[in-house]
C-alpha atoms as a PDB file:
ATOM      1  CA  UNK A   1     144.023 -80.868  13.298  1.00  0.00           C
ATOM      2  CA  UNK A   2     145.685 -77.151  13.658  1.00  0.00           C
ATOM      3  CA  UNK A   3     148.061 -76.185  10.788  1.00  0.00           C
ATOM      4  CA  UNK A   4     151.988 -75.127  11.950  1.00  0.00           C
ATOM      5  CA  UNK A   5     151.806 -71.669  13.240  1.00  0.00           C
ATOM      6  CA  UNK A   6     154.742 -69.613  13.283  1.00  0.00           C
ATOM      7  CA  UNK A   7     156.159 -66.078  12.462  1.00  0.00           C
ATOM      8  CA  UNK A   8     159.533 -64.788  11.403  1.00  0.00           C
ATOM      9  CA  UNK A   9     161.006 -61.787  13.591  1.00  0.00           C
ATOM     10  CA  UNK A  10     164.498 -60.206  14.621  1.00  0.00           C
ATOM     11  CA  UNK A  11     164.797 -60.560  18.178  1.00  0.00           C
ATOM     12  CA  UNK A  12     167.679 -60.608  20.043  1.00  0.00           C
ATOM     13  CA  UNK A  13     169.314 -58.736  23.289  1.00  0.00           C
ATOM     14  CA  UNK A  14     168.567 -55.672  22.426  1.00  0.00           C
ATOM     15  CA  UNK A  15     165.521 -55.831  19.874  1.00  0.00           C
ATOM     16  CA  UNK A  16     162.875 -58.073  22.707  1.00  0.00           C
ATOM     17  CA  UNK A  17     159.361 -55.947  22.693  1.00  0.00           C
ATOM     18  CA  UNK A  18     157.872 -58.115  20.022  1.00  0.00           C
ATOM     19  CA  UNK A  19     158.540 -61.572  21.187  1.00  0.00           C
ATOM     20  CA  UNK A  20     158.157 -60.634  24.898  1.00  0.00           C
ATOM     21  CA  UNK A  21     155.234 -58.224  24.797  1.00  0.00           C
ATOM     22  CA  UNK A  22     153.307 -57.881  21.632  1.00  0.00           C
ATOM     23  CA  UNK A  23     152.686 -61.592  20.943  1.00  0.00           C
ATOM     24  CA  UNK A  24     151.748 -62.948  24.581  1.00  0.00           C
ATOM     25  CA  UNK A  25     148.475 -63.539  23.665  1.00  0.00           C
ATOM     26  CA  UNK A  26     149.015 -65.716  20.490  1.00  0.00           C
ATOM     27  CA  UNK A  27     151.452 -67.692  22.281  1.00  0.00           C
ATOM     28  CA  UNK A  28     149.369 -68.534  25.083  1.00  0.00           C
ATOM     29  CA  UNK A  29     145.859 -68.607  23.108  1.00  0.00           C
ATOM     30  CA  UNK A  30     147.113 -70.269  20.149  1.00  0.00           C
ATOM     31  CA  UNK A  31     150.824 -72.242  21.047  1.00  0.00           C
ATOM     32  CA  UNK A  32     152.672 -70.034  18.656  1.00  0.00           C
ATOM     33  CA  UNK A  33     156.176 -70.179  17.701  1.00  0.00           C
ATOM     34  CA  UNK A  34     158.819 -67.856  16.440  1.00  0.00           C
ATOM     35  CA  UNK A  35     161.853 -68.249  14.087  1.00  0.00           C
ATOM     36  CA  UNK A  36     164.521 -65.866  15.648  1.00  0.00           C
ATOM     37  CA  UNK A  37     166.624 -64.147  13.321  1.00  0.00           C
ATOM     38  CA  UNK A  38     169.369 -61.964  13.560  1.00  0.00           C
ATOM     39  CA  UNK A  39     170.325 -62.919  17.477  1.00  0.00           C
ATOM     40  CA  UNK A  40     174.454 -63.041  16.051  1.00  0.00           C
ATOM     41  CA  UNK A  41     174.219 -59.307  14.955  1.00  0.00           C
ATOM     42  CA  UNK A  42     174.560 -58.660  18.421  1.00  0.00           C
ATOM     43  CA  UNK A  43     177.841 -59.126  18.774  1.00  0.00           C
ATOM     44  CA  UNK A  44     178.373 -56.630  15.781  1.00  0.00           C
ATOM     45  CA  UNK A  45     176.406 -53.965  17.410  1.00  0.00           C
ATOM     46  CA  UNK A  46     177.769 -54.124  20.782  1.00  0.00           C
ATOM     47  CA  UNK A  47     181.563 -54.538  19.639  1.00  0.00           C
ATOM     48  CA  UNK A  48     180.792 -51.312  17.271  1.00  0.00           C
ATOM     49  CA  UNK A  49     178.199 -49.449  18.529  1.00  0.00           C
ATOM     50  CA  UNK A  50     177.222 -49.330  15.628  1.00  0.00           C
ATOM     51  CA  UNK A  51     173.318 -47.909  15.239  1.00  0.00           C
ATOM     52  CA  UNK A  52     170.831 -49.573  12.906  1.00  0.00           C
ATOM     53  CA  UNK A  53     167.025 -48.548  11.893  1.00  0.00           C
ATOM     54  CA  UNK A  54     165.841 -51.876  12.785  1.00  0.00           C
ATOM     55  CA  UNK A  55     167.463 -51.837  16.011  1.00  0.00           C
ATOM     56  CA  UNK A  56     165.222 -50.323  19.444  1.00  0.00           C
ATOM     57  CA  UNK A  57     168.139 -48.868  21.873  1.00  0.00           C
ATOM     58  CA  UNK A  58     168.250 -50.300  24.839  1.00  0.00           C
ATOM     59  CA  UNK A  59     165.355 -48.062  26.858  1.00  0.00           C
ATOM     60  CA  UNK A  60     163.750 -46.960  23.417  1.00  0.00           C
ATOM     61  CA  UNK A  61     166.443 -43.974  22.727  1.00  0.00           C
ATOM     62  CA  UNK A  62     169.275 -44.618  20.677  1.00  0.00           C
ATOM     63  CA  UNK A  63     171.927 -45.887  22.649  1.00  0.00           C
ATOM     64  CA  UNK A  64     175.027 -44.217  23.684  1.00  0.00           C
ATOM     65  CA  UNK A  65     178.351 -45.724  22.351  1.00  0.00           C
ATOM     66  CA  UNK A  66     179.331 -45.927  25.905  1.00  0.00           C
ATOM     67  CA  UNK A  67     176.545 -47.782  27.041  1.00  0.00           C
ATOM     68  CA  UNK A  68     176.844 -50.361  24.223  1.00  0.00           C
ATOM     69  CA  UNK A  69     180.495 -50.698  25.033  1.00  0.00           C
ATOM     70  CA  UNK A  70     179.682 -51.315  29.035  1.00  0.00           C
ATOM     71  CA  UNK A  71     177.116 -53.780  27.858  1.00  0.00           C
ATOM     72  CA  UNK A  72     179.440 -55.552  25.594  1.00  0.00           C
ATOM     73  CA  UNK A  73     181.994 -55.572  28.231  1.00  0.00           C
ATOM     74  CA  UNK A  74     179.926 -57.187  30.800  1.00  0.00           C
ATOM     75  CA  UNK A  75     178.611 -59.625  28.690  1.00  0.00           C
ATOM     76  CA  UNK A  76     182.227 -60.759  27.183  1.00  0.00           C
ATOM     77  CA  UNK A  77     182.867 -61.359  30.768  1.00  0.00           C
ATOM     78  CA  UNK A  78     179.843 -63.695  31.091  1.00  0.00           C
ATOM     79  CA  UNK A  79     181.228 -65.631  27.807  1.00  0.00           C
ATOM     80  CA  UNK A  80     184.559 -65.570  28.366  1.00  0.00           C
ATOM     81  CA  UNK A  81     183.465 -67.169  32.299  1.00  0.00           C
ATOM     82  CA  UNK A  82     181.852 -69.922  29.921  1.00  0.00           C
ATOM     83  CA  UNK A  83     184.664 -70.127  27.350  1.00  0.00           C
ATOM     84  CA  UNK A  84     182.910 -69.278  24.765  1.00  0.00           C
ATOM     85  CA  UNK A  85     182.777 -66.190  22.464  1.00  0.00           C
ATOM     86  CA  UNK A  86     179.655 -63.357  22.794  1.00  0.00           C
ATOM     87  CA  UNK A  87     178.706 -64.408  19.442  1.00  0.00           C
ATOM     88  CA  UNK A  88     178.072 -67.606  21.198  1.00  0.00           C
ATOM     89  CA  UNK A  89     175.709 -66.153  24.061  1.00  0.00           C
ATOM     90  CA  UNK A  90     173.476 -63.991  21.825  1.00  0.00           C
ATOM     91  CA  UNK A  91     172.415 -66.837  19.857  1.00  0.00           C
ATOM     92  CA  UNK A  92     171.832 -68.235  23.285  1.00  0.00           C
ATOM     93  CA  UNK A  93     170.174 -65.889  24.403  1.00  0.00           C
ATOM     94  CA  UNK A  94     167.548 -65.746  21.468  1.00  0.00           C
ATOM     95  CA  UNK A  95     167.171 -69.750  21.826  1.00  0.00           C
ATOM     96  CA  UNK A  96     166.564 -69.727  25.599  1.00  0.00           C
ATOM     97  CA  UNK A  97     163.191 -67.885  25.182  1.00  0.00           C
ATOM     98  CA  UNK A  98     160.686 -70.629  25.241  1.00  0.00           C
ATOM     99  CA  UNK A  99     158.578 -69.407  22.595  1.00  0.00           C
ATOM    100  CA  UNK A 100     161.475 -69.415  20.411  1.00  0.00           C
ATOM    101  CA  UNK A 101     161.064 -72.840  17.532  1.00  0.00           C
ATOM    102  CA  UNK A 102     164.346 -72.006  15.466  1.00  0.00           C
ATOM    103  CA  UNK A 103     166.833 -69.814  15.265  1.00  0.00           C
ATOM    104  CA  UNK A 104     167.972 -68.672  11.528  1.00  0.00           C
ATOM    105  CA  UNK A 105     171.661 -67.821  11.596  1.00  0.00           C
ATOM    106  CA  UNK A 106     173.578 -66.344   8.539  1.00  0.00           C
ATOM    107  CA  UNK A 107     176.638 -68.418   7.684  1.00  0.00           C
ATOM    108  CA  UNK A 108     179.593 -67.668   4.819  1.00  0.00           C
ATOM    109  CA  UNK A 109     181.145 -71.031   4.988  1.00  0.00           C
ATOM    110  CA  UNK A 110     181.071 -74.452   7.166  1.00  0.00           C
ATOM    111  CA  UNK A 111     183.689 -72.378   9.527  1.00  0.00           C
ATOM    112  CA  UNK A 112     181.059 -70.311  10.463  1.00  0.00           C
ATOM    113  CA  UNK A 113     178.578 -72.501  10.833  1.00  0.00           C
ATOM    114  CA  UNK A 114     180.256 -74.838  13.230  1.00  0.00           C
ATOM    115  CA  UNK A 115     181.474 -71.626  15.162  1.00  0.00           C
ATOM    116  CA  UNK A 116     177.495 -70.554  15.173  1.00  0.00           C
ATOM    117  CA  UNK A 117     176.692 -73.736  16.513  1.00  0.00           C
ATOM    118  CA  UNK A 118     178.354 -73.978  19.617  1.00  0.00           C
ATOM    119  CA  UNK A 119     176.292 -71.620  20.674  1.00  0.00           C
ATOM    120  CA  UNK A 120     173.305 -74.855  21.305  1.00  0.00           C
ATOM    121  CA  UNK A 121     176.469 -75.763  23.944  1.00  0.00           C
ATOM    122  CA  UNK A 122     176.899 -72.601  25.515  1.00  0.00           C
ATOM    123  CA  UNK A 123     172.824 -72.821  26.111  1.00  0.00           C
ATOM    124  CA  UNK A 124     173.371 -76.183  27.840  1.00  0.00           C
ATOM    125  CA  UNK A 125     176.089 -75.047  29.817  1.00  0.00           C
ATOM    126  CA  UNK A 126     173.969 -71.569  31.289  1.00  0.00           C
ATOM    127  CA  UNK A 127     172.660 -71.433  34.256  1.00  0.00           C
ATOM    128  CA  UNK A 128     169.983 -69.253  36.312  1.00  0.00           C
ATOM    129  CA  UNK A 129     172.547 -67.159  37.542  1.00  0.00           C
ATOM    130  CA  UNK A 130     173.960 -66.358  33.921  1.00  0.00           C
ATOM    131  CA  UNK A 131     170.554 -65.495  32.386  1.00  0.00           C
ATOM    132  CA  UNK A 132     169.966 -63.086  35.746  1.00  0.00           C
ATOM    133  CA  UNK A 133     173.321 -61.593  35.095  1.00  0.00           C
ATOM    134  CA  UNK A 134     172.555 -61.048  31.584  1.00  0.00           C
ATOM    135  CA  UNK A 135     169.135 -59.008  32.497  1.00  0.00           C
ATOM    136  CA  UNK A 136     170.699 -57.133  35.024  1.00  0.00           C
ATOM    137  CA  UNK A 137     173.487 -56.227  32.533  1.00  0.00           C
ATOM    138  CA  UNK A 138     171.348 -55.703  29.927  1.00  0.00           C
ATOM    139  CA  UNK A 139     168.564 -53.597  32.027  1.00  0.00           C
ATOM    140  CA  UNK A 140     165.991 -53.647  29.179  1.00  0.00           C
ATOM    141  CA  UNK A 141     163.476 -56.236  29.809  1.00  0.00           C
ATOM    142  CA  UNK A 142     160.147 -54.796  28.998  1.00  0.00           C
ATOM    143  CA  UNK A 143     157.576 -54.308  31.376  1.00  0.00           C
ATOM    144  CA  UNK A 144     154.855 -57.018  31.203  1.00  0.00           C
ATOM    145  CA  UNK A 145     151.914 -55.966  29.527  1.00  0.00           C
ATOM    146  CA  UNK A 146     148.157 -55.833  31.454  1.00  0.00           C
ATOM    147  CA  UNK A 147     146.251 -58.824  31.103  1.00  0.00           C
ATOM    148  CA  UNK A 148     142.681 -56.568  31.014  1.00  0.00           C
ATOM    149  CA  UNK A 149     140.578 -59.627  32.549  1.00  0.00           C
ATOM    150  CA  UNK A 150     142.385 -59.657  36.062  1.00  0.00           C
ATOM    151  CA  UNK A 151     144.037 -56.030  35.534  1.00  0.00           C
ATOM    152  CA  UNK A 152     147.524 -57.734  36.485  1.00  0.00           C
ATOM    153  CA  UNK A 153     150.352 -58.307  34.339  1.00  0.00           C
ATOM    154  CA  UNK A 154     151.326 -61.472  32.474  1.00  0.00           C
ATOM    155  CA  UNK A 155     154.691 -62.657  33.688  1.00  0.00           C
ATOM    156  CA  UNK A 156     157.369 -62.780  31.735  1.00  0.00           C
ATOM    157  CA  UNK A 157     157.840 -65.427  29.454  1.00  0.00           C
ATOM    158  CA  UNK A 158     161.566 -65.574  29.779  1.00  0.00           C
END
């Protein structure tokens, strides 16, 4: 019997090369899942522009305030569309990645956590069109890494 495998990592819309790239091969080989944290600080980023050392910009330079404000922008449109909030779609957008197990969201009081978790309805209510808006918008998937034994790339795994 295999023991629980998992692995505790920030990822959200604007921090993806781990989840997406680096770890293809344990999730395929081995069925490995992550814990998401952090997907909410999104919101705090975009509405701010505010620049953290954990944080990869957008196309691995550190993003312009005006960029992060026409990203946050576009994507209040999307959750607004929805009727929800963008705190809402980036913890979405973290639990829509099928590798993704959990998602660990930081809470003050039971306010906040029942705001947090509409965010499991604004998944249900997405669509294809909303998560193709969102890459488009976001323009920093990363390119799939080589798989060496057919020298093609994996597909994406979002």
């Amino acid at each position: 019997c295999n023991r629980p495998i998992g692995e505790l990592c920030v990822y959200n819309i604007i921090n993806r090369k781990k989840v997406e790239n680096d770890m293809i091969g344990i999730f395929q080989k081995f069925n490995f899942g992550f814990t998401s944290v952090s997907a909410a600080l999104c919101e705090k980023v975009l509405k701010e522009g505010e620049k953290d050392k954990h944080l990869s910009d957008l196309n691995k330079r550190e993003p312009s305030l005006e960029r992060m404000e026409s990203v946050y922008i576009d994507i209040y449109d999307i959750a607004k569309v929805l009727g929800y909030e963008i705190s809402h779609l980036t913890l979405a957008w973290a639990m829509f990645h099928k590798d993704i197990t959990s998602t660990v969201i930081t809470i003050a009081d039971k306010n906040e956590l029942d705001d947090s978790l509409k965010s499991t309805d604004c998944l249900k209510k997405m669509n294809s069109n909303d998560w193709e808006k969102m890459e488009i918008i976001l323009g920093n998937r990363p390119s799939a890494p080589m798989n060496w034994k057919t020298w093609t790339p994996f597909p994406h795994r979002r």
